[in-house]
PDB file of N, CA and C in Angstrom:
ATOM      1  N   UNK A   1     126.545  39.033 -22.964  1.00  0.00           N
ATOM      2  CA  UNK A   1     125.549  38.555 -22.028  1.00  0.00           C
ATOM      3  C   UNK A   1     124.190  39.111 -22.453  1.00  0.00           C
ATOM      4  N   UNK A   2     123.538  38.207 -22.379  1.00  0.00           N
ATOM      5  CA  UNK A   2     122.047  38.815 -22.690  1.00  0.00           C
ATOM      6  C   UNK A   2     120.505  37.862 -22.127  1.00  0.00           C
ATOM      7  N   UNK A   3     119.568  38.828 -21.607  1.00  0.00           N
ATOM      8  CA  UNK A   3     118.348  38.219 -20.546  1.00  0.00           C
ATOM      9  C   UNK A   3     117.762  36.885 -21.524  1.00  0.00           C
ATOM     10  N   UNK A   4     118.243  35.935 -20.948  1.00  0.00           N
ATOM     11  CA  UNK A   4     116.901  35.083 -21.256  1.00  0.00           C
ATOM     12  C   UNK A   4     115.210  35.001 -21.620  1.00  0.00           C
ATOM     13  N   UNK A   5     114.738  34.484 -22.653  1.00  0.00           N
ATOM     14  CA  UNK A   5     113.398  35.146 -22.646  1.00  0.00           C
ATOM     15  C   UNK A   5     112.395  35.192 -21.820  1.00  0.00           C
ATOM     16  N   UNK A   6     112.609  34.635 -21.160  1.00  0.00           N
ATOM     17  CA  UNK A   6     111.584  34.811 -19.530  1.00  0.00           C
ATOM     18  C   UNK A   6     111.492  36.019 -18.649  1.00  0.00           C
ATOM     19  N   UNK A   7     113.181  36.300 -18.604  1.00  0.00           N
ATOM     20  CA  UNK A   7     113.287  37.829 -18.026  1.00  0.00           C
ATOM     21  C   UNK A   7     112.806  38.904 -18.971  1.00  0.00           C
ATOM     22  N   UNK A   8     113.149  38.568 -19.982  1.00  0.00           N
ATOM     23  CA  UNK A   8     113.107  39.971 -21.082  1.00  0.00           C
ATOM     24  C   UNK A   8     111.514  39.756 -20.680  1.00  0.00           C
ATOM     25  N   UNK A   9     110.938  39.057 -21.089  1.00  0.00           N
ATOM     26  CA  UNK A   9     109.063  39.437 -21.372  1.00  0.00           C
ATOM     27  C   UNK A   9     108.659  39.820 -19.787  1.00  0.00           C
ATOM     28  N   UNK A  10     108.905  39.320 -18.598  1.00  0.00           N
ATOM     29  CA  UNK A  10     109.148  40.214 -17.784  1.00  0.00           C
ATOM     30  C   UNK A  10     109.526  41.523 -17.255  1.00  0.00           C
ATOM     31  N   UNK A  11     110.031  41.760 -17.706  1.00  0.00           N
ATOM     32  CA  UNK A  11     110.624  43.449 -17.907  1.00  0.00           C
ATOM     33  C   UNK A  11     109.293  44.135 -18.982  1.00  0.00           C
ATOM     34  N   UNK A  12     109.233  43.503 -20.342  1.00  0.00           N
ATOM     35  CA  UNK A  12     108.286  44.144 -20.784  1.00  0.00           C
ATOM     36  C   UNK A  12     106.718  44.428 -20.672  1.00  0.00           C
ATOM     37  N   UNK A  13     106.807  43.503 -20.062  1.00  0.00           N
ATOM     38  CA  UNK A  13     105.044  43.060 -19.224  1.00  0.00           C
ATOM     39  C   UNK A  13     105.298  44.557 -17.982  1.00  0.00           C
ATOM     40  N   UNK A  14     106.395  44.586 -17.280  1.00  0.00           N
ATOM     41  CA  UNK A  14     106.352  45.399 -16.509  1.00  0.00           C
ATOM     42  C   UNK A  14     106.156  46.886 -16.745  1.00  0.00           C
ATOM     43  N   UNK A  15     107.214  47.228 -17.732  1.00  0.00           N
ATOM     44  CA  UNK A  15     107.108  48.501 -18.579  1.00  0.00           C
ATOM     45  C   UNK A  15     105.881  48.372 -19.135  1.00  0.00           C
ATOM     46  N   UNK A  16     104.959  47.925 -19.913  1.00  0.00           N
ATOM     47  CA  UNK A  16     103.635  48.302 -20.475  1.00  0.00           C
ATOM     48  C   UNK A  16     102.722  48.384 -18.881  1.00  0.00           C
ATOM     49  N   UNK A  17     102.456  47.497 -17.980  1.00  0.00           N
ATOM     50  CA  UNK A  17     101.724  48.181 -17.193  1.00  0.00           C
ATOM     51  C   UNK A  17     101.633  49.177 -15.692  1.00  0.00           C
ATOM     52  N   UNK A  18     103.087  49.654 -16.001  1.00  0.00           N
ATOM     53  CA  UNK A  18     103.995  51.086 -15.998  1.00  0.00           C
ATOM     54  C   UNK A  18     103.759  51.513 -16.602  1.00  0.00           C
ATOM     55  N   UNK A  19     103.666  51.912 -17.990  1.00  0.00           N
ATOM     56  CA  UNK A  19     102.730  52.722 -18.735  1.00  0.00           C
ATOM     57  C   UNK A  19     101.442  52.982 -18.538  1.00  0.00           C
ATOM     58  N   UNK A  20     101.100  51.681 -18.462  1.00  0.00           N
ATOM     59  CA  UNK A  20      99.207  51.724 -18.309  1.00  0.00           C
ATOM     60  C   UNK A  20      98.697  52.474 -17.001  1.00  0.00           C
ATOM     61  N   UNK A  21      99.605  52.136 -16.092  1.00  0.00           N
ATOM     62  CA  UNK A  21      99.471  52.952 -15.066  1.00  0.00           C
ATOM     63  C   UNK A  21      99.460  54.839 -14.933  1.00  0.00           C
ATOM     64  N   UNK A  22     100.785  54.862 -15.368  1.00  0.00           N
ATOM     65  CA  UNK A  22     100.649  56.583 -15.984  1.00  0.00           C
ATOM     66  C   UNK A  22      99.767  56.967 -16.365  1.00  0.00           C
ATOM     67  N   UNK A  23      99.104  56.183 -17.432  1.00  0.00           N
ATOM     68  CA  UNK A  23      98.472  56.767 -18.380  1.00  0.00           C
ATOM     69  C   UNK A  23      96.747  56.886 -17.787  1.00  0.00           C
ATOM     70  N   UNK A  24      96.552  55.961 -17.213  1.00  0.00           N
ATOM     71  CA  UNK A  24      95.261  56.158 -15.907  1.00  0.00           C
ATOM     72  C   UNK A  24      95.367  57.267 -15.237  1.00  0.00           C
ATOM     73  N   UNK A  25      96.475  57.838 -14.568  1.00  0.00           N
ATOM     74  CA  UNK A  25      96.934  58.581 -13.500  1.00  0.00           C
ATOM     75  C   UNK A  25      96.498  60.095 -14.192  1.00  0.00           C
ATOM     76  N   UNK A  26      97.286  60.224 -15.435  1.00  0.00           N
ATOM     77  CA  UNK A  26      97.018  61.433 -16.248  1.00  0.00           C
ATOM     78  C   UNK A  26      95.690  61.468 -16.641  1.00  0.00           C
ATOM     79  N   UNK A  27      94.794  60.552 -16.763  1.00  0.00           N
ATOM     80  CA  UNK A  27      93.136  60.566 -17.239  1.00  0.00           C
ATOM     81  C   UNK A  27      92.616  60.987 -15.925  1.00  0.00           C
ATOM     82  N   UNK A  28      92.911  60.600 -14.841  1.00  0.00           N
ATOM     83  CA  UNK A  28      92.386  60.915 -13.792  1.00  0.00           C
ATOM     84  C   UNK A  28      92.737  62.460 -13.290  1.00  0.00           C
ATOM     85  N   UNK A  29      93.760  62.659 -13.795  1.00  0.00           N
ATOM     86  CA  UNK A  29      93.924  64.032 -13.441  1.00  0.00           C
ATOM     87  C   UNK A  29      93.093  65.135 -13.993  1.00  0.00           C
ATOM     88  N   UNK A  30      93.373  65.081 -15.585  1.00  0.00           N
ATOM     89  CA  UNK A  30      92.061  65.153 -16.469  1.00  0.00           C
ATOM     90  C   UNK A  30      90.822  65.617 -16.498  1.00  0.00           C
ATOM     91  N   UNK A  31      90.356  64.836 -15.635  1.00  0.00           N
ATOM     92  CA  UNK A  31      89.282  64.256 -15.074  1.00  0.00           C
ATOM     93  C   UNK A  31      88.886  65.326 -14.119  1.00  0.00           C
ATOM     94  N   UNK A  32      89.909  65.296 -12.975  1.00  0.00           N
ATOM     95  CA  UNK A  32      90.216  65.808 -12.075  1.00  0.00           C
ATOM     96  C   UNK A  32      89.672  67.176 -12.351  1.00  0.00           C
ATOM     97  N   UNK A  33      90.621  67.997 -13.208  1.00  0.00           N
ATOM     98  CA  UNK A  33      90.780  69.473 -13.953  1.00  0.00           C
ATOM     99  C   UNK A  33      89.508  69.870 -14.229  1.00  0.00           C
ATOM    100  N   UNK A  34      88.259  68.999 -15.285  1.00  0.00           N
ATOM    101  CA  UNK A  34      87.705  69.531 -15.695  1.00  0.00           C
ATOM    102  C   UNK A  34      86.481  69.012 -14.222  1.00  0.00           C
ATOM    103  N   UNK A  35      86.255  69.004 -13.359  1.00  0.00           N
ATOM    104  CA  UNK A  35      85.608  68.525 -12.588  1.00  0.00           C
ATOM    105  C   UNK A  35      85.867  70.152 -11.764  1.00  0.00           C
ATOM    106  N   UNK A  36      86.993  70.465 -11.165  1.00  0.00           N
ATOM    107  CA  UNK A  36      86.817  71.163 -10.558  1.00  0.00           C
ATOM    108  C   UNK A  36      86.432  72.209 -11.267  1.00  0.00           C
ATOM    109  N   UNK A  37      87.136  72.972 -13.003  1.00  0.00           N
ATOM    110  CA  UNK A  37      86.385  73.665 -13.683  1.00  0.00           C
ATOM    111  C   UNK A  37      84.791  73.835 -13.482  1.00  0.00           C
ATOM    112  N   UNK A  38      84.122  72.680 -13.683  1.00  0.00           N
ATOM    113  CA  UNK A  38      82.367  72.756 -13.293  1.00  0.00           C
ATOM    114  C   UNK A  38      82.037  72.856 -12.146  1.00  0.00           C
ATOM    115  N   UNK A  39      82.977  72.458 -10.980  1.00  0.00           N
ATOM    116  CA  UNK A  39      82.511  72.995  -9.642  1.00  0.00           C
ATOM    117  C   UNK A  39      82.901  74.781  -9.521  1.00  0.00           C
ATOM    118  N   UNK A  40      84.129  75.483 -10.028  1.00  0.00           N
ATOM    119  CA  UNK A  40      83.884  76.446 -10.321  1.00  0.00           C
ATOM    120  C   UNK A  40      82.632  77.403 -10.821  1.00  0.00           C
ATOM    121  N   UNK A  41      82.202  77.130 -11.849  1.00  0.00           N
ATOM    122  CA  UNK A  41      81.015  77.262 -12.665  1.00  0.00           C
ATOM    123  C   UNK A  41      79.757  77.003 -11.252  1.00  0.00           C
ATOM    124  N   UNK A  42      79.363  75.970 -11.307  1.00  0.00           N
ATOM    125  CA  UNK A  42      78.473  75.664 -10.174  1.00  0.00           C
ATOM    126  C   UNK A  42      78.393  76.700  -9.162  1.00  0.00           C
ATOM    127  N   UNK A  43      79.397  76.890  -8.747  1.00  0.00           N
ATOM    128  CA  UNK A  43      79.259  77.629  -7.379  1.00  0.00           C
ATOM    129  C   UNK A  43      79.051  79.566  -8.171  1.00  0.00           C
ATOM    130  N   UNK A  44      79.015  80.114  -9.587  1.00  0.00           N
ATOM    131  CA  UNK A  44      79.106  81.260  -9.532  1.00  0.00           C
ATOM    132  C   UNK A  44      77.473  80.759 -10.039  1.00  0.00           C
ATOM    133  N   UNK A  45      76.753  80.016 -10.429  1.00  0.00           N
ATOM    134  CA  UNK A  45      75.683  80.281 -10.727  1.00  0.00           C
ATOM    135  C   UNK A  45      75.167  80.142  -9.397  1.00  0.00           C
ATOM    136  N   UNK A  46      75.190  79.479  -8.617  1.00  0.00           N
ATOM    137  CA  UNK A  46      74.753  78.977  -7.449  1.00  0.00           C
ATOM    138  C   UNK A  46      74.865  80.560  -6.545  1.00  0.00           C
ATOM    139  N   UNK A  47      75.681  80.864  -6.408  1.00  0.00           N
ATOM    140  CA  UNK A  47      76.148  82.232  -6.088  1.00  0.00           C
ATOM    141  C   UNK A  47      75.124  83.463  -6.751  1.00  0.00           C
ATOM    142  N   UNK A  48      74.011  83.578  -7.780  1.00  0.00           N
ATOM    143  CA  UNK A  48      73.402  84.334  -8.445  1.00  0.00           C
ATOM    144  C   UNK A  48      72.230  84.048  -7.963  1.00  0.00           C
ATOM    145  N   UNK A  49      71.923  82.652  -8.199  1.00  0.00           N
ATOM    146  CA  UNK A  49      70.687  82.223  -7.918  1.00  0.00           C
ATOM    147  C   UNK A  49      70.092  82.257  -6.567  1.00  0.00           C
ATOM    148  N   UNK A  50      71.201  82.209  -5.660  1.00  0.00           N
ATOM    149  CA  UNK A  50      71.144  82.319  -4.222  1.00  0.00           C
ATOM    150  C   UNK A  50      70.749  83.893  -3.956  1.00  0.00           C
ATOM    151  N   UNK A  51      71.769  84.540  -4.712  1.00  0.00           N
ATOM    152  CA  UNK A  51      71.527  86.019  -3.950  1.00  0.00           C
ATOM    153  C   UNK A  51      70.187  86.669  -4.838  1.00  0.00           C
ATOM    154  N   UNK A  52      69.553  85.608  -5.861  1.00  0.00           N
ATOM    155  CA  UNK A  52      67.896  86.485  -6.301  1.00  0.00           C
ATOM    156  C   UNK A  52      67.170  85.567  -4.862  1.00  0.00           C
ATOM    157  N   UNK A  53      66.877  84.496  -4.405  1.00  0.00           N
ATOM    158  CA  UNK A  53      66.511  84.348  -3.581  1.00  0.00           C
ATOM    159  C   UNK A  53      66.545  85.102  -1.851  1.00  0.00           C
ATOM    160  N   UNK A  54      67.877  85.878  -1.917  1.00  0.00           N
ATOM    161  CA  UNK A  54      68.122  86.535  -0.596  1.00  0.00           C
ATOM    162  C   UNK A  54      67.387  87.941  -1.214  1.00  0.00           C
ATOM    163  N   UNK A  55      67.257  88.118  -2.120  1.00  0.00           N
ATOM    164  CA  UNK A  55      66.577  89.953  -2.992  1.00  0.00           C
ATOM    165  C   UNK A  55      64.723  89.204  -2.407  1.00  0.00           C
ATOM    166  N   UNK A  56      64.437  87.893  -2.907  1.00  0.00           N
ATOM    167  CA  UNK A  56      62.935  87.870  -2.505  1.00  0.00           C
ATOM    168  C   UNK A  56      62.532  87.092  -2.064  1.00  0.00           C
ATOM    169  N   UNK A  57      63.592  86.428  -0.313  1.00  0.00           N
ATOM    170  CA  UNK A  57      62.875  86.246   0.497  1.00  0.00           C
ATOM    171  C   UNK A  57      63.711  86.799   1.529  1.00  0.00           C
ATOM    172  N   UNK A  58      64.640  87.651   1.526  1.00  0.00           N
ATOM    173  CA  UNK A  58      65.273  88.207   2.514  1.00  0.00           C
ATOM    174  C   UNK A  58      66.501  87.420   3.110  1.00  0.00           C
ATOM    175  N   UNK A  59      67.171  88.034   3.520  1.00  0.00           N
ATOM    176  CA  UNK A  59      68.509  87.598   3.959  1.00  0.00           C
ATOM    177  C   UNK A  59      68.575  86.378   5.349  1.00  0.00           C
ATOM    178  N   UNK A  60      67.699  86.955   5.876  1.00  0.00           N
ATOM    179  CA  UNK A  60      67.118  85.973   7.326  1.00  0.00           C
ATOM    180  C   UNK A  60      66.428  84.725   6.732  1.00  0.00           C
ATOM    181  N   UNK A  61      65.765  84.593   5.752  1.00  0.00           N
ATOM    182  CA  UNK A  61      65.154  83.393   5.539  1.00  0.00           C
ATOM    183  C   UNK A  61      65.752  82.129   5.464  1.00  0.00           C
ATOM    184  N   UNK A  62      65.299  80.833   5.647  1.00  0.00           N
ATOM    185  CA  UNK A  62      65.921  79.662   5.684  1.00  0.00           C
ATOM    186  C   UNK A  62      64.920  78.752   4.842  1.00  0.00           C
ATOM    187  N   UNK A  63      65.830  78.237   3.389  1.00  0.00           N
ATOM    188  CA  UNK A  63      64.734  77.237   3.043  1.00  0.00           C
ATOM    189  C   UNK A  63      64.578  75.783   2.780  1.00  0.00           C
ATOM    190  N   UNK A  64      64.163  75.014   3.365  1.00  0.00           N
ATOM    191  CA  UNK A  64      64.150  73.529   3.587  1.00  0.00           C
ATOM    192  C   UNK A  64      63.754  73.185   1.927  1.00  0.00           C
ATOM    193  N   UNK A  65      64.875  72.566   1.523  1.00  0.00           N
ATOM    194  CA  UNK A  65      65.390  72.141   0.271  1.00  0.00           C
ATOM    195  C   UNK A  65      64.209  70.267   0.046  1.00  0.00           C
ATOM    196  N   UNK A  66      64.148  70.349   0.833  1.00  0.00           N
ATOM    197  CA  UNK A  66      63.123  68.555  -0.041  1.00  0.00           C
ATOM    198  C   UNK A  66      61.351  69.514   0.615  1.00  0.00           C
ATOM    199  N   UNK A  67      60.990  70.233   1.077  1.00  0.00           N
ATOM    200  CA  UNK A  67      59.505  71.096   0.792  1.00  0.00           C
ATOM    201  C   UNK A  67      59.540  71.921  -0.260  1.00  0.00           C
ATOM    202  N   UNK A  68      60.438  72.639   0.024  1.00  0.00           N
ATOM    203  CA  UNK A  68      60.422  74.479  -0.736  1.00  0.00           C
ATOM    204  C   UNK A  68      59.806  75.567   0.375  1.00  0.00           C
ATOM    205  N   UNK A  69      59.598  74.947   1.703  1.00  0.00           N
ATOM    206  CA  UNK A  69      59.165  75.825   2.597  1.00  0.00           C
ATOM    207  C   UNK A  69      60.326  76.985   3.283  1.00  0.00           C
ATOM    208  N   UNK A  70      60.199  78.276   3.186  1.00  0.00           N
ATOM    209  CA  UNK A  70      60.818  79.549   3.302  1.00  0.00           C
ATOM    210  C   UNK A  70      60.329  80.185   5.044  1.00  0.00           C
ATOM    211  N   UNK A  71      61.373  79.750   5.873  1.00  0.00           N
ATOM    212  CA  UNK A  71      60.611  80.346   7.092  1.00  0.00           C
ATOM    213  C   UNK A  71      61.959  81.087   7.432  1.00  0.00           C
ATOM    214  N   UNK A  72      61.428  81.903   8.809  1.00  0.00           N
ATOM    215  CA  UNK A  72      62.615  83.085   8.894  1.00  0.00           C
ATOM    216  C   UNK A  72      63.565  82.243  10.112  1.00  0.00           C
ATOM    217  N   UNK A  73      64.994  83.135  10.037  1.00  0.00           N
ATOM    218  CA  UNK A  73      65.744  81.525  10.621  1.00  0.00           C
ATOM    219  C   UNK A  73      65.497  82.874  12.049  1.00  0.00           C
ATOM    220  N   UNK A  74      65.207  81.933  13.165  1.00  0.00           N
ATOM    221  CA  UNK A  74      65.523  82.353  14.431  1.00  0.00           C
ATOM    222  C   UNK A  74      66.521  82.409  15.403  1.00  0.00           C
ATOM    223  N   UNK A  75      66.922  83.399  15.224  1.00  0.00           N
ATOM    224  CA  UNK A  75      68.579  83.517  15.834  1.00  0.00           C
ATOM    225  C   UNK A  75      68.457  83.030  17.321  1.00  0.00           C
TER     226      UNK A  75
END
């Protein structure tokens, strides 16, 4: 017994984009990995740069990010 060629190329159409699929899935992961790597990164520079700003404008200060204006936050 054996698939007719209609089924067989069916099956194989299926298996390749079953593959193609995986193979997206693993790029995206990928992807994924080195994304959070640079959000790692990001946040220790961000983390430096922040705390020279808390050394010279003080820990209380608050600064509105689209001026650059530095006012003290009022509790």
């Amino acid at each position: 017994m054996k698939l007719n060629e209609k089924e067989l190329e069916t099956i194989r159409e299926m298996q390749g984009e079953f593959q193609k699929a995986k193979l997206a899935l693993a790029d995206l992961e990928l992807n994924k990995h080195q994304l959070l790597k640079t959000i790692d990164v990001l946040k220790v520079d961000f983390g430096k740069h922040e705390q020279k700003l808390i050394d010279k404008y003080g820990a209380d200060s608050v600064i509105n990010v689209q001026t650059g204006e530095v006012t003290e936050n009022k509790k």
